[in-house]
Protein backbone atom coordinates (compact mmCIF):
# COMPACT_ATOMS: atom_id res chain seq x y z
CA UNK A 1 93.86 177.28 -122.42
CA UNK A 2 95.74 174.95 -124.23
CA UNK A 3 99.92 174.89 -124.05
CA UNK A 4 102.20 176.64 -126.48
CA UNK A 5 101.70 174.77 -129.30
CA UNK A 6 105.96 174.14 -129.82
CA UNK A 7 108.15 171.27 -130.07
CA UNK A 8 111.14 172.44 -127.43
CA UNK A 9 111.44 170.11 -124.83
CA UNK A 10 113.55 172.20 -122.31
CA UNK A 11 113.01 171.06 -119.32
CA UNK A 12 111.76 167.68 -119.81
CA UNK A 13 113.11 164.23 -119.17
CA UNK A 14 112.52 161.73 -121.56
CA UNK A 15 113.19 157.81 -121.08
CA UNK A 16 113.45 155.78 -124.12
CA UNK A 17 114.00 151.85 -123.85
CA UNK A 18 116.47 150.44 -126.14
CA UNK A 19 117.74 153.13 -126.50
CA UNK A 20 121.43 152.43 -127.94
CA UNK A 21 120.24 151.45 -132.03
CA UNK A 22 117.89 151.75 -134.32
CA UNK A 23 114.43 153.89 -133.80
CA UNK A 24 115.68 154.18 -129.90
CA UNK A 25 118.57 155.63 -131.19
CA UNK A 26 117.38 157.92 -133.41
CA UNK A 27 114.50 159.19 -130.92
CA UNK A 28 116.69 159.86 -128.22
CA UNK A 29 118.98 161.75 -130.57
CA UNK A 30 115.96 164.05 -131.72
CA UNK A 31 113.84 164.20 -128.27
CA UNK A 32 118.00 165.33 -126.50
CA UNK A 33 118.34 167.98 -129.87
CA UNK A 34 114.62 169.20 -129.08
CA UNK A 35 116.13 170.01 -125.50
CA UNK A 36 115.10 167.10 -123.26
CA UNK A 37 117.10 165.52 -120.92
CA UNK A 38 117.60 161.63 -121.86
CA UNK A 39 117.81 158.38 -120.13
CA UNK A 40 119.38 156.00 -122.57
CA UNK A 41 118.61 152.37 -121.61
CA UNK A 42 120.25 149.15 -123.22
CA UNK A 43 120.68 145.56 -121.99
CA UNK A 44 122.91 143.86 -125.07
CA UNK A 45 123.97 146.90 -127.09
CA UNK A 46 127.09 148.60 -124.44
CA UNK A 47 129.26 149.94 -126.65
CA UNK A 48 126.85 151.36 -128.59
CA UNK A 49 125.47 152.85 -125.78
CA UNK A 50 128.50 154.49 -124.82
CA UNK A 51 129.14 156.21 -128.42
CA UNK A 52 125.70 157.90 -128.41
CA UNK A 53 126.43 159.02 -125.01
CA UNK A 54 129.63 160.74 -126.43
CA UNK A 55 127.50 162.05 -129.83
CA UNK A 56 125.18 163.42 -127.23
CA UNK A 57 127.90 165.07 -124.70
CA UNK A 58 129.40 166.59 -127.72
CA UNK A 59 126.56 168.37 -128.25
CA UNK A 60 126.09 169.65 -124.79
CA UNK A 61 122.87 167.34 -124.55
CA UNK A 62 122.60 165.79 -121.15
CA UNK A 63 121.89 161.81 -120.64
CA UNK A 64 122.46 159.35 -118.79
CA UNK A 65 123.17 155.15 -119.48
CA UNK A 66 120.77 152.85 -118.14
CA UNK A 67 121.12 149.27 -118.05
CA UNK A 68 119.24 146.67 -117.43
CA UNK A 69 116.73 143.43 -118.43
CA UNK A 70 113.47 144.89 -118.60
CA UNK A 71 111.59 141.59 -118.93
CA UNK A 72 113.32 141.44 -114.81
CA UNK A 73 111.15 143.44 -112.65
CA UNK A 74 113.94 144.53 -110.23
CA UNK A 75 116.03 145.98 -113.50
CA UNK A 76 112.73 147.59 -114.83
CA UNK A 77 112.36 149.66 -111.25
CA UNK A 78 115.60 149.89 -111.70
CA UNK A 79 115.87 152.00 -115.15
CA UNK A 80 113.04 154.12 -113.97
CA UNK A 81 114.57 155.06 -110.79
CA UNK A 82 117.74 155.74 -111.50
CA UNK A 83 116.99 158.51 -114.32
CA UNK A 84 114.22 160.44 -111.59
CA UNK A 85 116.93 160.22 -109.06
CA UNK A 86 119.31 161.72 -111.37
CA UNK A 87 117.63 163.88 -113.35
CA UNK A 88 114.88 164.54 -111.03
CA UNK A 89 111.03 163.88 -112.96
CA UNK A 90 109.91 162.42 -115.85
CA UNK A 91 107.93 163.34 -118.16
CA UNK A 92 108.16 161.32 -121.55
CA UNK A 93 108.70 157.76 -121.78
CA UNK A 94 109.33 155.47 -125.07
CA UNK A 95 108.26 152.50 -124.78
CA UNK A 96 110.79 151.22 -127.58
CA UNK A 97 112.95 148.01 -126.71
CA UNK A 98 111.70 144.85 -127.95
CA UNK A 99 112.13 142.39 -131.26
CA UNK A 100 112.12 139.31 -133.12
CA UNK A 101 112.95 136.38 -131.04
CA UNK A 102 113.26 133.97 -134.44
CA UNK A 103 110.89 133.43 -137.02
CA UNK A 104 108.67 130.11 -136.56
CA UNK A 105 105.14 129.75 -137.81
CA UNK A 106 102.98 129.00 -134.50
CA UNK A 107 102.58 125.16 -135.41
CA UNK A 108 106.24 124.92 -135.02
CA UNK A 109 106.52 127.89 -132.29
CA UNK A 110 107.72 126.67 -129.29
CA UNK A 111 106.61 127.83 -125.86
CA UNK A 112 109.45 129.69 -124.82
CA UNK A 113 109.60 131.58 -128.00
CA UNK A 114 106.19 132.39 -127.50
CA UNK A 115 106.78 133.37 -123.66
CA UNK A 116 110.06 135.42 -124.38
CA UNK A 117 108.14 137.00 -127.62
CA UNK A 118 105.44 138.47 -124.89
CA UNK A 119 108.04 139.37 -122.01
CA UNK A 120 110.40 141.81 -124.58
CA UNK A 121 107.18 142.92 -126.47
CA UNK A 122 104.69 143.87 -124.37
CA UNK A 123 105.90 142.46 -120.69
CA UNK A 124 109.01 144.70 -120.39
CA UNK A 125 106.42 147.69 -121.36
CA UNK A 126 104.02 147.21 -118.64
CA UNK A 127 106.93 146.66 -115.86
CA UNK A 128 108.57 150.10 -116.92
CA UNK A 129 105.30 152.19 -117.76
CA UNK A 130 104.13 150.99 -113.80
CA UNK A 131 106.85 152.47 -112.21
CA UNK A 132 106.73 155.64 -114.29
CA UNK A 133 103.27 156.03 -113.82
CA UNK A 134 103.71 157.95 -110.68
CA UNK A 135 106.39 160.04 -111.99
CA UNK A 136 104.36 160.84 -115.21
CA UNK A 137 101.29 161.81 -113.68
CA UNK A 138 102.87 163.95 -111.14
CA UNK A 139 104.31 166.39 -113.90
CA UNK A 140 100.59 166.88 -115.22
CA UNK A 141 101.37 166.61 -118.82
CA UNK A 142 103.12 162.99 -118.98
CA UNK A 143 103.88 161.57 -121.95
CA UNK A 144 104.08 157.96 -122.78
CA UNK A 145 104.93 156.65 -126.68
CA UNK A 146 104.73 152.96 -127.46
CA UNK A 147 106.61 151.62 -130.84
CA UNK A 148 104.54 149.07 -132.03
CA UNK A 149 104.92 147.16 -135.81
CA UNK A 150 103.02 146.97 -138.95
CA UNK A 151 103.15 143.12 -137.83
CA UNK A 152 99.87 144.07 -135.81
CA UNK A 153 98.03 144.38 -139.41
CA UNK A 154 99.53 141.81 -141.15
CA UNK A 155 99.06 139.07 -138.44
CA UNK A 156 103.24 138.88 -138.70
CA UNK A 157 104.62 137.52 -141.82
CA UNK A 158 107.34 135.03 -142.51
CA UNK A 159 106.79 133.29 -139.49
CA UNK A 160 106.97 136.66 -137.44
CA UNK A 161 103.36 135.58 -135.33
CA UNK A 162 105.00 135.51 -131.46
CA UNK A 163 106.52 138.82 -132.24
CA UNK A 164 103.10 140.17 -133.80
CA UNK A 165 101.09 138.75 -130.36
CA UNK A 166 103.68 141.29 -128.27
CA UNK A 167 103.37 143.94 -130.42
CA UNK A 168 99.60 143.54 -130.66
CA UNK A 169 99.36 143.49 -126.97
CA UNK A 170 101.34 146.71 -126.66
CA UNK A 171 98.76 148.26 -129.05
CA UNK A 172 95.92 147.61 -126.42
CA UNK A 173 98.06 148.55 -123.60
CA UNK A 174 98.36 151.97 -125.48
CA UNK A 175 94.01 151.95 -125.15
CA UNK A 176 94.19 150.79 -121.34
CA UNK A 177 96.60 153.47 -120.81
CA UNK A 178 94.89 156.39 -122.85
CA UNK A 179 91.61 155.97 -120.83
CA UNK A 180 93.30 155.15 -117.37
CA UNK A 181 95.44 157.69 -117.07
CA UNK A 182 94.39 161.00 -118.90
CA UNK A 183 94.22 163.87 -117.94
CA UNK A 184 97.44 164.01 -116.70
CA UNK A 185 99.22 161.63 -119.09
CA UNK A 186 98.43 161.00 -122.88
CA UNK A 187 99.72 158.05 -124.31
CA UNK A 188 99.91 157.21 -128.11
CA UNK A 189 101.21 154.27 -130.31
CA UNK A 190 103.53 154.47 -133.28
CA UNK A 191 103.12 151.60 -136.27
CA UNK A 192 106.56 152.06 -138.19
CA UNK A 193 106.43 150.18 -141.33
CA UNK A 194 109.82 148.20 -142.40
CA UNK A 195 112.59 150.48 -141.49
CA UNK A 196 115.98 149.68 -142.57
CA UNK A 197 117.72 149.03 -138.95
CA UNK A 198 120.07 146.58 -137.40
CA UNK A 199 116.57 144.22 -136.98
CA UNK A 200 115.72 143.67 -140.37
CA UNK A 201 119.50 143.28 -141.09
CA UNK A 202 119.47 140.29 -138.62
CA UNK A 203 115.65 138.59 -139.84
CA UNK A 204 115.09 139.49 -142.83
CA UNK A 205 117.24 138.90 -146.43
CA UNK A 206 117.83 141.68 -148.83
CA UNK A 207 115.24 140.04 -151.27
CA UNK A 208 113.05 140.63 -148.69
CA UNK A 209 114.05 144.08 -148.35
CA UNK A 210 113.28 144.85 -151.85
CA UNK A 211 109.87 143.07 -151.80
CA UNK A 212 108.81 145.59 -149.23
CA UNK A 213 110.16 148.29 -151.11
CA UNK A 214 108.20 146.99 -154.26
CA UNK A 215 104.87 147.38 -151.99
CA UNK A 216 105.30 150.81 -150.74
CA UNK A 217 103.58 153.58 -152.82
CA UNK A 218 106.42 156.00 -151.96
CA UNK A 219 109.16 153.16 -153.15
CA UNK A 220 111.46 153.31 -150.46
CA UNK A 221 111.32 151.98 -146.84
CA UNK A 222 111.22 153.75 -143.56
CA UNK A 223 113.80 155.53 -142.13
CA UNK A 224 114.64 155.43 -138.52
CA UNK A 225 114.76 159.14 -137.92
CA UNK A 226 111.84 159.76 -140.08
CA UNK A 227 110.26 157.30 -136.99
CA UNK A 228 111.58 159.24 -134.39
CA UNK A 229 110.27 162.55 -136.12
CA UNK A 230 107.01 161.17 -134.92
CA UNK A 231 108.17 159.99 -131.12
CA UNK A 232 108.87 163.84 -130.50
CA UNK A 233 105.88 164.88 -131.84
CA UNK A 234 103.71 162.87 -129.75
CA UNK A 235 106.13 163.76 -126.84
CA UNK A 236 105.47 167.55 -127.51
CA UNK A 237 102.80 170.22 -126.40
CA UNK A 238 101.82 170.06 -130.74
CA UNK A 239 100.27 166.67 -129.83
CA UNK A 240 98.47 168.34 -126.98
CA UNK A 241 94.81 166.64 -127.71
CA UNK A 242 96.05 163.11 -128.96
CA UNK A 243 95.35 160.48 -126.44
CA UNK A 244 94.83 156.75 -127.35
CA UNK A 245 96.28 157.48 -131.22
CA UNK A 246 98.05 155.09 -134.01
CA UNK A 247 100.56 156.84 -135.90
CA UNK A 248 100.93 154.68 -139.46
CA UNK A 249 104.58 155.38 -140.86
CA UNK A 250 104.86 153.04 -143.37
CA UNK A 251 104.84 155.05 -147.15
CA UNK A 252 101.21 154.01 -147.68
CA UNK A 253 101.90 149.78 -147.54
CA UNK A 254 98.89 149.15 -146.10
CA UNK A 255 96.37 151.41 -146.85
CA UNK A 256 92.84 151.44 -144.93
């Protein structure tokens, strides 16, 4: 038999990883509306963190803050622990926190761009998802979602080629994960295309912003909660026989 094919999450707990802005922002808003119980983490985003935890109280959803450096092994345990102590389990975990270090084309890419590129990409990802494991597998219907970046097809533009090695790393992670854990725990990747967050605020220029636009079929760019639409369906029993997956929300940019 399989399970009710709905998106309510009552009951669950869900962690998401940067958690405070953006796509983290948004899922955690639509996984704690869908009835889970969040774990909001942040390292550099506080205040922030503190408003969505008032938008969320207001609401009567419950969460909790979580800081921490996830790229620090200690802090990863950390994150993880914390929420199952407080909430109990854990059953969903988005693998979200990560970004652009600075652009630099790999000629001119220093080593400890490169380095830090891998640790907030993909690094912080495996330290997290290794405690959780447990956790996850114990509920018998785990959940893990990893946000990855059209930067895995196009190789990372505009100098973007650290951050595209992290991201691309996270995408076979996803595989390793899919086939090493199932049964008990699916795990899936989401490829957002350019959404129009703090990130691209900081790296990229609004001429750049429009160029994207100009190469989307549907003429606009992603939005972060049309991202996070996606998170809770892969963290819901209507995903219930997608394992190992790539979700491509990007308006048609890069067809296949």
């Amino acid at each position: 038999m399989i399970p009710e094919q709905t998106l309510n999450l009552t009951g669950k707990v869900a962690l998401v990883t940067g958690g405070a802005v953006g796509i983290g922002k948004a899922s955690v808003l639509a996984l704690g509306r869908a009835g889970a119980f969040v774990g909001i983490h942040y390292y550099s985003s506080k205040d922030a963190a503190v408003s969505l935890l008032a938008e969320l109280q207001a609401q009567n959803i419950k969460a909790v803050l979580l800081p921490g450096d996830l790229t620090n092994e200690d802090d990863a345990n950390s994150v993880v622990d914390k929420l199952v102590a407080e909430a109990g389990r854990l059953d969903i975990l988005v693998n979200n926190s990560g970004g652009l270090v600075k652009r630099a084309r790999i000629e001119e890419c220093s080593v400890e761009t490169w380095r830090r590129s891998l640790d907030i990409n993909s690094t912080s990802a495996f330290l997290v998802t290794r405690r959780a494991i447990p956790h996850l597998r114990a509920t018998g219907s785990g959940r893990i979602v990893n946000l990855l970046s059209l930067s895995v097809q196009t190789g990372g533009a505009n100098g973007a080629g650290a951050y595209a090695a992290g991201k691309g790393a996270l995408m076979v992670f996803t595989h390793t994960l899919a086939k090493e854990l199932a049964p008990h725990v699916r795990t899936n990747s989401i490829m957002p295309g350019t959404v129009e967050t703090q990130h691209h605020e900081i790296h990229s220029t609004p001429e750049m912003l429009e160029a994207y636009r100009k190469q989307t079929p549907l003429g606009r760019n992603t939005m972060a909660e049309e991202v996070a639409s996606s998170v809770l369906f892969l963290a819901s029993d209507m995903s219930s026989h997608i394992n190992g997956a790539l979700i491509d929300i990007s308006g048609g940019r890069f067809l296949r």
